[in-house]
PDB file of N, CA and C in Angstrom:
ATOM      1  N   UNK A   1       0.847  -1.183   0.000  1.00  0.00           N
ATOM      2  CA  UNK A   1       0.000   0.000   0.000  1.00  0.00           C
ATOM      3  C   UNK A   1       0.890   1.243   0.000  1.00  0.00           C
ATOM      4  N   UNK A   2       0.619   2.113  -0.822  1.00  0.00           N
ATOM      5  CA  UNK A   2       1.394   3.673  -1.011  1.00  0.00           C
ATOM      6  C   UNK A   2       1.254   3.866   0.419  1.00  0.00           C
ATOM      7  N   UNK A   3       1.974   5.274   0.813  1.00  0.00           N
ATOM      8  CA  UNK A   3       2.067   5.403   1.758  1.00  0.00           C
ATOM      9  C   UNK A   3       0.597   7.193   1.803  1.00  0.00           C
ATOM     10  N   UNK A   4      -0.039   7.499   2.563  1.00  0.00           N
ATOM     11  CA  UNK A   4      -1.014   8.817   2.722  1.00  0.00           C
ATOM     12  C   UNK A   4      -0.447   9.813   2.030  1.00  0.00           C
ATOM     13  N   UNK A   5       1.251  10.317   2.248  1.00  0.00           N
ATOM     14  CA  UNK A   5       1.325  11.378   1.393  1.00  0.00           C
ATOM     15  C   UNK A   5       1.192  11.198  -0.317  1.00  0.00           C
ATOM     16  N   UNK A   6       2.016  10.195  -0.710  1.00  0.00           N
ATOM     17  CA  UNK A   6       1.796   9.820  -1.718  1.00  0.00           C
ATOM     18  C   UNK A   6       0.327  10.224  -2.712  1.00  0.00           C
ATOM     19  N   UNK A   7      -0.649   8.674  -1.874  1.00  0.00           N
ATOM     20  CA  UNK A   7      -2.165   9.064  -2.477  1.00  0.00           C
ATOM     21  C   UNK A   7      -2.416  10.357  -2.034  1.00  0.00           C
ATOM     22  N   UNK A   8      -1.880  11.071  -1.525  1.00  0.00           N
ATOM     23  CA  UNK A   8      -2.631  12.401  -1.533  1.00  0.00           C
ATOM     24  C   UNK A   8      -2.393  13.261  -2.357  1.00  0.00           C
ATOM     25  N   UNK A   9      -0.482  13.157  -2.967  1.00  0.00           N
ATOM     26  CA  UNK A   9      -0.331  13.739  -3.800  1.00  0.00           C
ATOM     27  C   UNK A   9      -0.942  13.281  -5.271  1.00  0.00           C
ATOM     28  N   UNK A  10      -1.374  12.284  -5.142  1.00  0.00           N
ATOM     29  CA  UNK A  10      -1.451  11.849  -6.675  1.00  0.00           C
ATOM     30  C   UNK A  10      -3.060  12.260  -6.230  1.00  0.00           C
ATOM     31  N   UNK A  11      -3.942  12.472  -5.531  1.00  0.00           N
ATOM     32  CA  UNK A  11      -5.383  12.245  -5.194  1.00  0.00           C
ATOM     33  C   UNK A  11      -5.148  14.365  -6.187  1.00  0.00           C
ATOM     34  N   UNK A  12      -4.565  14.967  -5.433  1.00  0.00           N
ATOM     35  CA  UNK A  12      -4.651  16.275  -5.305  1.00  0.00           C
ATOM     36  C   UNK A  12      -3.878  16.917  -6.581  1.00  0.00           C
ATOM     37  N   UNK A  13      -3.164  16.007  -7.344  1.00  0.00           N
ATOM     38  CA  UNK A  13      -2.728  16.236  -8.976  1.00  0.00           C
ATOM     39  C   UNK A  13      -3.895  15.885  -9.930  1.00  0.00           C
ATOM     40  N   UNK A  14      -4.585  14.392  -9.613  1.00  0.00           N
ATOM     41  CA  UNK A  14      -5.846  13.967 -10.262  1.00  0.00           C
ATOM     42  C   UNK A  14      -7.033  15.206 -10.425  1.00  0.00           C
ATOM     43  N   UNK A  15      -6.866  16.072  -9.081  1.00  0.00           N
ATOM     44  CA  UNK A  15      -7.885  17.024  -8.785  1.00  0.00           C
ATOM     45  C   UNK A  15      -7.604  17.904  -9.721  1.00  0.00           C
ATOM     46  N   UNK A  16      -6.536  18.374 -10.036  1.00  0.00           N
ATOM     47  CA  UNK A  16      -6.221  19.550 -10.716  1.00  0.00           C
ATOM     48  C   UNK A  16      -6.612  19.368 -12.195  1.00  0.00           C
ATOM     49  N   UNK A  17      -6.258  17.752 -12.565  1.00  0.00           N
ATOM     50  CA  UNK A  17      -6.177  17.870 -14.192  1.00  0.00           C
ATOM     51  C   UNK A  17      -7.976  17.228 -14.542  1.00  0.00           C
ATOM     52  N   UNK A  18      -8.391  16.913 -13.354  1.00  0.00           N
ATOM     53  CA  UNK A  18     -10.084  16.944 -13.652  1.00  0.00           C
ATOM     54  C   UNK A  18     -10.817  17.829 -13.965  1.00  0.00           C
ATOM     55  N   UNK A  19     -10.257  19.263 -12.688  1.00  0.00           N
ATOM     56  CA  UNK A  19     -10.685  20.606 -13.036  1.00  0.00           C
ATOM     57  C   UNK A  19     -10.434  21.138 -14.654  1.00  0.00           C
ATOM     58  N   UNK A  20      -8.718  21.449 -14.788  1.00  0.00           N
ATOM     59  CA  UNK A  20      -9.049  21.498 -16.077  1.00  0.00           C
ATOM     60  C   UNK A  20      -9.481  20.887 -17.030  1.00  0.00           C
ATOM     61  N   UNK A  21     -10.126  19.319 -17.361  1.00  0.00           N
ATOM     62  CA  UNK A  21     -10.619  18.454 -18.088  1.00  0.00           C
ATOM     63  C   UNK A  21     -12.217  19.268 -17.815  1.00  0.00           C
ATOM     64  N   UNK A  22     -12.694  19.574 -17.167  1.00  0.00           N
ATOM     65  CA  UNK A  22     -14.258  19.744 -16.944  1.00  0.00           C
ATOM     66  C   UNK A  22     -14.295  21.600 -17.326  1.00  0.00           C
ATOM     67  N   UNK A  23     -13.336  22.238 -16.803  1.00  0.00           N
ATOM     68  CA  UNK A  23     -13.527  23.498 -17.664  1.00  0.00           C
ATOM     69  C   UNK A  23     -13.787  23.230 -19.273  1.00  0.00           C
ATOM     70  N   UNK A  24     -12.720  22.684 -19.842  1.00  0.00           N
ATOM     71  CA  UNK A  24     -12.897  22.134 -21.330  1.00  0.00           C
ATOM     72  C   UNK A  24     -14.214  21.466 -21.933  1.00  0.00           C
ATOM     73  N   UNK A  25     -15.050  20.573 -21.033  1.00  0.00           N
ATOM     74  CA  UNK A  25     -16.125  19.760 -20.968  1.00  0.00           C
ATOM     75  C   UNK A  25     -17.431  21.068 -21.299  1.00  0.00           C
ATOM     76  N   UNK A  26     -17.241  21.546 -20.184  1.00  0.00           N
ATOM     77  CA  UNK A  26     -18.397  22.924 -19.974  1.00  0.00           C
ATOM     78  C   UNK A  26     -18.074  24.206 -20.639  1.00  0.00           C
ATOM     79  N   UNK A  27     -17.041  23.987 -21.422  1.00  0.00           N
ATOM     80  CA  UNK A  27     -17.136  25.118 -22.478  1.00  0.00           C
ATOM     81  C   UNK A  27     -17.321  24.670 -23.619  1.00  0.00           C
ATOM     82  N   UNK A  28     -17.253  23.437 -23.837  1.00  0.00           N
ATOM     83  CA  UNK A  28     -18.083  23.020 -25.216  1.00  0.00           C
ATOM     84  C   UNK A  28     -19.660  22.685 -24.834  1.00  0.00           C
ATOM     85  N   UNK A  29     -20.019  22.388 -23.611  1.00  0.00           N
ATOM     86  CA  UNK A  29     -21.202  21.949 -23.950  1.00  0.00           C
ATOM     87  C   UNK A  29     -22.209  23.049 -23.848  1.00  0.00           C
ATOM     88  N   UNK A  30     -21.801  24.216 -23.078  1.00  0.00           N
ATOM     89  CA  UNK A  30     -22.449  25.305 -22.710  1.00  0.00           C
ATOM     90  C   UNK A  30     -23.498  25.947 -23.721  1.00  0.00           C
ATOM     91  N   UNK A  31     -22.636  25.989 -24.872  1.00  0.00           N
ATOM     92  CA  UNK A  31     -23.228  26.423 -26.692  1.00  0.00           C
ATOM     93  C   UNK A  31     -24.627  25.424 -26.654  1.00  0.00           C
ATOM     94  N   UNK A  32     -24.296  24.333 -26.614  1.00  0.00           N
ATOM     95  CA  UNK A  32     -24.837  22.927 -26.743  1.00  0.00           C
ATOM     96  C   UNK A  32     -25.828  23.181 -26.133  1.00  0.00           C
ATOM     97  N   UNK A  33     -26.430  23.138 -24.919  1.00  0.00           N
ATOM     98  CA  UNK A  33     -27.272  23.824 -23.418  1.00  0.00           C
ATOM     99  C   UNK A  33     -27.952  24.929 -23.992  1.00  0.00           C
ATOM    100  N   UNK A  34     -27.131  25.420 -24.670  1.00  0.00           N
ATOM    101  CA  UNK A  34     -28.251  27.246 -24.326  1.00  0.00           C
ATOM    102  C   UNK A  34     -28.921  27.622 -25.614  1.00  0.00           C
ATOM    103  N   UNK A  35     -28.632  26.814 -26.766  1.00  0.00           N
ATOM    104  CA  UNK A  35     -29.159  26.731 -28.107  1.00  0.00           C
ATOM    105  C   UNK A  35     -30.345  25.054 -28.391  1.00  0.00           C
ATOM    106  N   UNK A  36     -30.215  24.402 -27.456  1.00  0.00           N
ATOM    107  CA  UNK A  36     -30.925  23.409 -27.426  1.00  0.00           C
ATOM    108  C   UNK A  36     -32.702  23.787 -27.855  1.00  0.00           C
ATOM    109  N   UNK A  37     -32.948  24.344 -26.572  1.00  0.00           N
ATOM    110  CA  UNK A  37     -34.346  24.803 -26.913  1.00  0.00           C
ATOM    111  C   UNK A  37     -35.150  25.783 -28.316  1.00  0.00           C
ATOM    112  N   UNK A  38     -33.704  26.096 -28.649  1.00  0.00           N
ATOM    113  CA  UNK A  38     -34.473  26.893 -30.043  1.00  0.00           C
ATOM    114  C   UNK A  38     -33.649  26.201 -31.367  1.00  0.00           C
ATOM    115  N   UNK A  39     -32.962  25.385 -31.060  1.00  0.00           N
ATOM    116  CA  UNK A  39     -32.427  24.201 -32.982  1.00  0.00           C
ATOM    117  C   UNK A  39     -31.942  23.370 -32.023  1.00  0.00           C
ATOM    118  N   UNK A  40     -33.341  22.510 -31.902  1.00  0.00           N
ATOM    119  CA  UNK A  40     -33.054  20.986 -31.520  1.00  0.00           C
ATOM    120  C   UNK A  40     -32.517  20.312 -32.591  1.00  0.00           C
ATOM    121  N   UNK A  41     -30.792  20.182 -33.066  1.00  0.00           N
ATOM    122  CA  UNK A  41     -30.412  19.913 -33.843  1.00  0.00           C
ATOM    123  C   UNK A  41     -30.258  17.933 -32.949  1.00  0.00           C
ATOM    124  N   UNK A  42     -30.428  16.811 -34.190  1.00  0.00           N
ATOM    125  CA  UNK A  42     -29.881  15.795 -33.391  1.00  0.00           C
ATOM    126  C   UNK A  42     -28.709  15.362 -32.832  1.00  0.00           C
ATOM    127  N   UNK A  43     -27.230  15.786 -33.082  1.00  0.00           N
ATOM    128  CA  UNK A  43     -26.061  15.466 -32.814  1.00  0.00           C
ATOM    129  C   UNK A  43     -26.234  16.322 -31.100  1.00  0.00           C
ATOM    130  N   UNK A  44     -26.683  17.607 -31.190  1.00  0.00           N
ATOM    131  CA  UNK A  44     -27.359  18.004 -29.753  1.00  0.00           C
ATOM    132  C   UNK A  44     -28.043  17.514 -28.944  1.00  0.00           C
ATOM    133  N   UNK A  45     -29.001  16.815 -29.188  1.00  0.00           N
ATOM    134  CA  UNK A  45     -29.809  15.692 -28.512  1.00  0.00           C
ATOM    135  C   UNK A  45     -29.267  15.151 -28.020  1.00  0.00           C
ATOM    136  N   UNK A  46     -28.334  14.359 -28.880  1.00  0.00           N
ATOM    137  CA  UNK A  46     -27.585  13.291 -28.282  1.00  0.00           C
ATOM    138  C   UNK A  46     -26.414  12.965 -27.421  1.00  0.00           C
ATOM    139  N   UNK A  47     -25.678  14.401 -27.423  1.00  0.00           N
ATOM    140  CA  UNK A  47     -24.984  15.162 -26.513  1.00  0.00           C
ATOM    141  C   UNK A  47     -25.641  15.375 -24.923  1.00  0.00           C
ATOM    142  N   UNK A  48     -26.707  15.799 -25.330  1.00  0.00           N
ATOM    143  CA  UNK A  48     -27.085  16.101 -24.079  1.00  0.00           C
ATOM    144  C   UNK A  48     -27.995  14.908 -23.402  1.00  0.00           C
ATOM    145  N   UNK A  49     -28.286  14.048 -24.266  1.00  0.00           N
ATOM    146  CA  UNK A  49     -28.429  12.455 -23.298  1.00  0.00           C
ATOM    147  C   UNK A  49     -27.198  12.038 -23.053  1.00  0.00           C
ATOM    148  N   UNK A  50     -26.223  12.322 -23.922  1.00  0.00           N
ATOM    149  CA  UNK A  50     -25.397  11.967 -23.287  1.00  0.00           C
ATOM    150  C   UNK A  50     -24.437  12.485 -21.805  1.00  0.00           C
ATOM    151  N   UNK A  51     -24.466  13.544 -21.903  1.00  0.00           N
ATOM    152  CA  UNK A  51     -24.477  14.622 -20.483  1.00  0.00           C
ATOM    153  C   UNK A  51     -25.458  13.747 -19.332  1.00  0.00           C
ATOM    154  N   UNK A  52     -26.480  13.054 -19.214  1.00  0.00           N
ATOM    155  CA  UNK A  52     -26.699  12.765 -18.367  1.00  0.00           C
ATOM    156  C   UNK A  52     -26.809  10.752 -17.726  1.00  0.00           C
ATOM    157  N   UNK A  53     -26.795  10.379 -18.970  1.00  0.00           N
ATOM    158  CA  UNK A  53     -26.429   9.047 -19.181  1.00  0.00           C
ATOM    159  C   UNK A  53     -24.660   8.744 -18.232  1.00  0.00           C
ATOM    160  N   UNK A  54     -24.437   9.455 -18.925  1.00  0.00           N
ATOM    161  CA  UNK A  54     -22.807   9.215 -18.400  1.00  0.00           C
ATOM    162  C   UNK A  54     -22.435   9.263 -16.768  1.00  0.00           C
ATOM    163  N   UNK A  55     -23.344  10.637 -16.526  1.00  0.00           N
ATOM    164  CA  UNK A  55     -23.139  10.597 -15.099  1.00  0.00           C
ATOM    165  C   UNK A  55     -23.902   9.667 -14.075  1.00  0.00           C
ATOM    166  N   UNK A  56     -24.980   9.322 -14.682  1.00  0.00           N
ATOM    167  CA  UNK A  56     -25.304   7.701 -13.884  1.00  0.00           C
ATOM    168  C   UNK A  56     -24.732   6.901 -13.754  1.00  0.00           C
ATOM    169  N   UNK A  57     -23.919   6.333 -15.160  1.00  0.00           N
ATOM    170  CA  UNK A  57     -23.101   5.338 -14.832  1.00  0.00           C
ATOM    171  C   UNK A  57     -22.092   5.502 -14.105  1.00  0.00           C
ATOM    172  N   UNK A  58     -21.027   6.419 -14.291  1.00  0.00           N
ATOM    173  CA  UNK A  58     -19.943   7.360 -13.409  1.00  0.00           C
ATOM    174  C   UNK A  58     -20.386   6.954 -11.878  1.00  0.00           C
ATOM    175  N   UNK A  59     -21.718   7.359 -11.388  1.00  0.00           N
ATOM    176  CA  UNK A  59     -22.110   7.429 -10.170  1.00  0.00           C
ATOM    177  C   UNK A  59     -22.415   5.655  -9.676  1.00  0.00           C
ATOM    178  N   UNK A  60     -22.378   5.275 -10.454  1.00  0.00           N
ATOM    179  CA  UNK A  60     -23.390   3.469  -9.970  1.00  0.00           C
ATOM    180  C   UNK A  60     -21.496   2.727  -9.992  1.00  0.00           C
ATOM    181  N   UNK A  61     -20.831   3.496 -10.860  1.00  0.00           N
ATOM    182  CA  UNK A  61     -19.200   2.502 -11.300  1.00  0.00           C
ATOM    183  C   UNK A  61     -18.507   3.078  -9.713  1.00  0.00           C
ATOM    184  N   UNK A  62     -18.732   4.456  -9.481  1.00  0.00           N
ATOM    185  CA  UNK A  62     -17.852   4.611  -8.339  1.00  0.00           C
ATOM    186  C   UNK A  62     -18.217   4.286  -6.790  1.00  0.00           C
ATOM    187  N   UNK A  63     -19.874   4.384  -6.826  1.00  0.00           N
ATOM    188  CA  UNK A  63     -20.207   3.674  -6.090  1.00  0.00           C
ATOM    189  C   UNK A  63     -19.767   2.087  -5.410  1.00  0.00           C
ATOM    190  N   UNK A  64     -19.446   0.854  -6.668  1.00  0.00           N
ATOM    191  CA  UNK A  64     -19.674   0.172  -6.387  1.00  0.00           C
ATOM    192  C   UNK A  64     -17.838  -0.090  -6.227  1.00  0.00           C
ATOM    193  N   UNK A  65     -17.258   0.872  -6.851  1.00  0.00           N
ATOM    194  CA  UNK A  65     -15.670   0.919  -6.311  1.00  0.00           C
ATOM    195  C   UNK A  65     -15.416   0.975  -4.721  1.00  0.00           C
ATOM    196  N   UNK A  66     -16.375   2.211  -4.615  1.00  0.00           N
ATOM    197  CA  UNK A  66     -16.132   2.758  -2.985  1.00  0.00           C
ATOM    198  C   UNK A  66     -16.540   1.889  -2.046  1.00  0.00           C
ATOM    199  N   UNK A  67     -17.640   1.127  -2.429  1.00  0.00           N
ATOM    200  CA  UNK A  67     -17.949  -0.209  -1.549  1.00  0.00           C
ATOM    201  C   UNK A  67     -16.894  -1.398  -1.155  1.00  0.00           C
ATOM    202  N   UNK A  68     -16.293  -1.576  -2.862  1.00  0.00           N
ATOM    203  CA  UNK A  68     -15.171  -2.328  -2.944  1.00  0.00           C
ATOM    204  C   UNK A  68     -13.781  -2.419  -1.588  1.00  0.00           C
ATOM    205  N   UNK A  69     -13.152  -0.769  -1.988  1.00  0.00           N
ATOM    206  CA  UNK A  69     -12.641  -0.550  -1.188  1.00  0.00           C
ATOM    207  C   UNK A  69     -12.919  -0.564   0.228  1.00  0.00           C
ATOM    208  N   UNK A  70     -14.069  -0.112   0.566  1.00  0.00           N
ATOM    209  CA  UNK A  70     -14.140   0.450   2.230  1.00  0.00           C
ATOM    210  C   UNK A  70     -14.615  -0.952   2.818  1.00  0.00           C
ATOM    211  N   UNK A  71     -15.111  -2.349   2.034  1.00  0.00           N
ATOM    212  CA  UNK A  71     -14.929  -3.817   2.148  1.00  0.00           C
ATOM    213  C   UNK A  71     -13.831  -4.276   2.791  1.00  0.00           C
ATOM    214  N   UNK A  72     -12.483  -3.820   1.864  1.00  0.00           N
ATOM    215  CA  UNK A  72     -11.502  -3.914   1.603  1.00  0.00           C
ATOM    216  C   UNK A  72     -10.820  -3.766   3.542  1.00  0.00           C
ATOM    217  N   UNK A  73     -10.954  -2.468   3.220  1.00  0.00           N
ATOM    218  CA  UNK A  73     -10.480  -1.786   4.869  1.00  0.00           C
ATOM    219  C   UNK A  73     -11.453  -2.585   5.765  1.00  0.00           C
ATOM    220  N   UNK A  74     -12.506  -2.672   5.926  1.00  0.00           N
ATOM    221  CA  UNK A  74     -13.160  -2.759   6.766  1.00  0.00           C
ATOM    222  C   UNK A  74     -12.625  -4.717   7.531  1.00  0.00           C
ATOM    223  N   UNK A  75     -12.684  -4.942   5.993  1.00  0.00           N
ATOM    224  CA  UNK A  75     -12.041  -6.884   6.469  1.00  0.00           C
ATOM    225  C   UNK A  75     -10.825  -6.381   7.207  1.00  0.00           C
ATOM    226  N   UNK A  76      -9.835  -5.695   7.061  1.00  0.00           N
ATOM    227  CA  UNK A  76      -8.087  -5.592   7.389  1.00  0.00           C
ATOM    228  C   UNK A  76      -8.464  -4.828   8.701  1.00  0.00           C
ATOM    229  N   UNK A  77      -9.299  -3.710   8.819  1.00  0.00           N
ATOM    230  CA  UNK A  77      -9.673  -3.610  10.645  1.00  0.00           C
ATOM    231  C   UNK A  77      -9.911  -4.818  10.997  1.00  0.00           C
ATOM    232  N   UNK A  78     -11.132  -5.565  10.680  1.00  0.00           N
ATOM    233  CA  UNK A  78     -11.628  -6.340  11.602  1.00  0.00           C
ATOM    234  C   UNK A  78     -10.971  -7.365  12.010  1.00  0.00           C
ATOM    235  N   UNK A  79      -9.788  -7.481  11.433  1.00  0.00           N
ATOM    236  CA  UNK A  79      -8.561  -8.850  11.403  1.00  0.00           C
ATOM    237  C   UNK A  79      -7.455  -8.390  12.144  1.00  0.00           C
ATOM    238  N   UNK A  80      -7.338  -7.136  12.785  1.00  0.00           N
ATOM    239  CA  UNK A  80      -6.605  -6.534  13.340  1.00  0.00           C
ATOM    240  C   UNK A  80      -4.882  -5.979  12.581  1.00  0.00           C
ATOM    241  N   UNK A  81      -5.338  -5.901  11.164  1.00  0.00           N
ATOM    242  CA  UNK A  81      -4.515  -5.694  10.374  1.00  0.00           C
ATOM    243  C   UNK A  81      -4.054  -3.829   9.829  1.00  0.00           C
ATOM    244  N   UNK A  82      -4.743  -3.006  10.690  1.00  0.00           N
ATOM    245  CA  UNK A  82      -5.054  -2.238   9.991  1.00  0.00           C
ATOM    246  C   UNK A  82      -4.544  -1.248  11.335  1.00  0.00           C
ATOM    247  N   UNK A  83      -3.706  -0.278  11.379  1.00  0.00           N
ATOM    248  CA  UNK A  83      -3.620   0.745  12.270  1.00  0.00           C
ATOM    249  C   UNK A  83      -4.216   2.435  12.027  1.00  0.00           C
ATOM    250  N   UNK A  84      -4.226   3.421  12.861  1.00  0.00           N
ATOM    251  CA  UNK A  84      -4.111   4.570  12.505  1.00  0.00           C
ATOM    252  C   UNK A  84      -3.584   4.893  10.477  1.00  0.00           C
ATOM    253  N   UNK A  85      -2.623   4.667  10.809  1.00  0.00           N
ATOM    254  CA  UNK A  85      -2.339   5.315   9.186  1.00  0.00           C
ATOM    255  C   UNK A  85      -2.864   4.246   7.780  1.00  0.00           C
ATOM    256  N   UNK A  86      -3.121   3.144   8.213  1.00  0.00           N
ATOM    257  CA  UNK A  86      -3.685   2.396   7.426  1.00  0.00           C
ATOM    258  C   UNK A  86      -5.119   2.464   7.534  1.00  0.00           C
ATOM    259  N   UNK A  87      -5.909   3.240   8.657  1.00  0.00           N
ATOM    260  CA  UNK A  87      -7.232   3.956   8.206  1.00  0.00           C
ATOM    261  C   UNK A  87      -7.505   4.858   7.338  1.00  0.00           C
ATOM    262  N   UNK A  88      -6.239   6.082   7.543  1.00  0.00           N
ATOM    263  CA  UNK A  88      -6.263   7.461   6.925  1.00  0.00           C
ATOM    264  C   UNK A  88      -5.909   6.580   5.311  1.00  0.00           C
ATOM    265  N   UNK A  89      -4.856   6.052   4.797  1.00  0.00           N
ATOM    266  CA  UNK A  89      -4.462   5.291   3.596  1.00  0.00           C
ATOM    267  C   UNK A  89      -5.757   4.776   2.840  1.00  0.00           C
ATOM    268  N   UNK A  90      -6.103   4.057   3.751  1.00  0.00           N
ATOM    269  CA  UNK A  90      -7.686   3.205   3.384  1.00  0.00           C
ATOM    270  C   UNK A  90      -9.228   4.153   3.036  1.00  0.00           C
ATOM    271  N   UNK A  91      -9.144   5.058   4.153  1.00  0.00           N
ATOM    272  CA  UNK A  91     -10.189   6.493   3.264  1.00  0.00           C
ATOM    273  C   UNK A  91     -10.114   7.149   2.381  1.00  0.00           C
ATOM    274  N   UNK A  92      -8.617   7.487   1.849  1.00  0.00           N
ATOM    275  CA  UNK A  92      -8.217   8.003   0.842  1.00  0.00           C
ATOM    276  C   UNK A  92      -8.403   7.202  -0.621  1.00  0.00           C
ATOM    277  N   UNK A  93      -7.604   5.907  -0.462  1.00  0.00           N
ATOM    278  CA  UNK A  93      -8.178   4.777  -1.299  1.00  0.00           C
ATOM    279  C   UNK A  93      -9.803   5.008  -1.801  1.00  0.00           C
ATOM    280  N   UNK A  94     -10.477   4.806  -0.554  1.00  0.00           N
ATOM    281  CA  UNK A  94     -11.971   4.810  -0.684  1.00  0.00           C
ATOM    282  C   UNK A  94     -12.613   5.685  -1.410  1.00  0.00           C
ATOM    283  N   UNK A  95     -11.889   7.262  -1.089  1.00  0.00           N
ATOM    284  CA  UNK A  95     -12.290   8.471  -2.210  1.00  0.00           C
ATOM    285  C   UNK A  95     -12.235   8.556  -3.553  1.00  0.00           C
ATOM    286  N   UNK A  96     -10.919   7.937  -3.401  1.00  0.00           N
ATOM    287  CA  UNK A  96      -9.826   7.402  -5.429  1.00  0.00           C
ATOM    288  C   UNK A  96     -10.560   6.802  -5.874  1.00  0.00           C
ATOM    289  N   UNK A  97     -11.164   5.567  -5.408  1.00  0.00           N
ATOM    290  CA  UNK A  97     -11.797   4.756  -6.215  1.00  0.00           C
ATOM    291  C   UNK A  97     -13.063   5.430  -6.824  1.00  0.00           C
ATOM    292  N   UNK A  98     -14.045   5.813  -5.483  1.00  0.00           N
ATOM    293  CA  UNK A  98     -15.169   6.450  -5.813  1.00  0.00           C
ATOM    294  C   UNK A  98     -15.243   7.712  -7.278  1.00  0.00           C
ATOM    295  N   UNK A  99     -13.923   8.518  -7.118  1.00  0.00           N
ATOM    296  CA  UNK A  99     -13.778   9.420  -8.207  1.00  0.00           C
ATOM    297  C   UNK A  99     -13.674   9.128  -9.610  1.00  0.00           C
ATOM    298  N   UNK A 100     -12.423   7.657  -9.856  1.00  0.00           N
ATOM    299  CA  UNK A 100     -12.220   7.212 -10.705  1.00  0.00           C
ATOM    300  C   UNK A 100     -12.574   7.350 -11.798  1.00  0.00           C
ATOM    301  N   UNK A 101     -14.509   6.966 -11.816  1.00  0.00           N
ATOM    302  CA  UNK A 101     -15.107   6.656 -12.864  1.00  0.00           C
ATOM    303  C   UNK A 101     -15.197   7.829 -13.685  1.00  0.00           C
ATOM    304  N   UNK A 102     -15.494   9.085 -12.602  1.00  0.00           N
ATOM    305  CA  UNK A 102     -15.838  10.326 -13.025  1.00  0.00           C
ATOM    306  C   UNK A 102     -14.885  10.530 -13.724  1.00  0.00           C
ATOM    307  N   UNK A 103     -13.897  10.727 -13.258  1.00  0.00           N
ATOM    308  CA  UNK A 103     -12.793  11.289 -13.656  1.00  0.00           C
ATOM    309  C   UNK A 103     -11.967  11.349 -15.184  1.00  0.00           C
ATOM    310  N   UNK A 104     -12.511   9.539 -15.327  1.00  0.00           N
ATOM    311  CA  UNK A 104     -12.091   9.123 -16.676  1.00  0.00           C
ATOM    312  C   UNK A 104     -13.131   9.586 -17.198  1.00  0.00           C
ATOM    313  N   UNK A 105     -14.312   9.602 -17.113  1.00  0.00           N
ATOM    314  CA  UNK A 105     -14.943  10.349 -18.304  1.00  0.00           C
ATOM    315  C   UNK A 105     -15.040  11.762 -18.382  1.00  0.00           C
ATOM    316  N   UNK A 106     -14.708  12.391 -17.477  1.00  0.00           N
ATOM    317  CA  UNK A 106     -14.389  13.799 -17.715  1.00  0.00           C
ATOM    318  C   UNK A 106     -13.428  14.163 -18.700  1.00  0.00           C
ATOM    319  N   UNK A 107     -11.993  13.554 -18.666  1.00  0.00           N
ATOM    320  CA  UNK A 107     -11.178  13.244 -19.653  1.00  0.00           C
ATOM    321  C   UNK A 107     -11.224  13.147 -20.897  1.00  0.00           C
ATOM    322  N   UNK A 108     -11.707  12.398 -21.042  1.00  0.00           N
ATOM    323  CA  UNK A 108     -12.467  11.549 -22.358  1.00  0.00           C
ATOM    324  C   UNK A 108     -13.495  12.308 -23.043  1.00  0.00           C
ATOM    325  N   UNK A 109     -14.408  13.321 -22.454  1.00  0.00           N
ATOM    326  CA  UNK A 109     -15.290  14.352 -22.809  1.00  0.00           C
ATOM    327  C   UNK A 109     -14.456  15.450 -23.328  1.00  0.00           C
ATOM    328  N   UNK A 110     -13.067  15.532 -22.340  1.00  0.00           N
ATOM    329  CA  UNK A 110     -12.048  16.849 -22.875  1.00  0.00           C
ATOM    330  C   UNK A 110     -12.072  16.536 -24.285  1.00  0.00           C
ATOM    331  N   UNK A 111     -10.869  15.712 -24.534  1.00  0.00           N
ATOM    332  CA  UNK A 111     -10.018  15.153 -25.462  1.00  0.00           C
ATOM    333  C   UNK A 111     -11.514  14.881 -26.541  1.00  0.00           C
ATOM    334  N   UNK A 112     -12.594  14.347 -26.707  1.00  0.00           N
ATOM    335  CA  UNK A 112     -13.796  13.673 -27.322  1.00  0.00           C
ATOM    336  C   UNK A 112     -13.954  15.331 -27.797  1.00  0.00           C
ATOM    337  N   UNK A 113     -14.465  16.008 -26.833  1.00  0.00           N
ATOM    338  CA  UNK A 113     -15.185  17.685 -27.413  1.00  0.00           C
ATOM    339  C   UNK A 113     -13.986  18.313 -27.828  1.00  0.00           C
ATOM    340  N   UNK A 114     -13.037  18.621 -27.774  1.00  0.00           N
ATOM    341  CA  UNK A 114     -11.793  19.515 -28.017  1.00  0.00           C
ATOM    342  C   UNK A 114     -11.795  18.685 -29.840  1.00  0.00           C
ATOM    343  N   UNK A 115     -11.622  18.270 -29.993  1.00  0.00           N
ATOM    344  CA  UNK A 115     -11.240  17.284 -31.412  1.00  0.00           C
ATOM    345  C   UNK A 115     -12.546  18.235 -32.642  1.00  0.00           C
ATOM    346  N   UNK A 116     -13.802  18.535 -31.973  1.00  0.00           N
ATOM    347  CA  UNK A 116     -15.083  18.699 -32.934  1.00  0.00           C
ATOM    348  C   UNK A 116     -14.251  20.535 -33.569  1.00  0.00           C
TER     349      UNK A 116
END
């Protein structure tokens, strides 16, 4: 297991390049959003099911990460495997995972919308 500073640094670099991945996200889709209601064009439509499709799954994938993990910790407490810093290690874990899903598709929305 990394050690807390570590995942934190990599937790708190992930943070940064999500932010800018989702500025990029919400400045293409913004056009997309605010012209919808007057040229329901279809490639727009489908954008914007897709805007909300995605974040369900995102939410049900990290969900079932964060369960994964905090499983994970919760067996290694109960076995007496697990101290102070291998709690703080193990919550952090628990956050990473949960973000994950998002994260990659935030990405993937950059790089996907930046290309049009």
């Amino acid at each position: 297991m990394l050690s807390f500073q570590v995942m934190f640094i990599r937790a708190m670099s992930s943070v940064l390049e999500t932010s800018q991945a989702s500025a990029v996200t919400i400045g293409h889709r913004m056009p997309i959003l605010a012209t919808l209601p007057f040229w329901p064009h279809p490639d727009n439509l489908i954008e914007a099911s897709r805007m909300v499709t995605e974040k369900f799954e995102a939410l049900a994938e990290g969900a079932v990460a964060a369960t994964d993990e905090m499983a994970q910790l919760g067996l290694r407490a109960a076995f007496g495997e697990a101290d102070a810093r291998d709690l703080a290690s193990g919550l952090m874990s628990v956050a990473v995972a949960a973000a994950r899903p998002a994260e990659r598709r935030v990405r993937a929305n950059a790089r996907r919308l930046s290309r049009h």
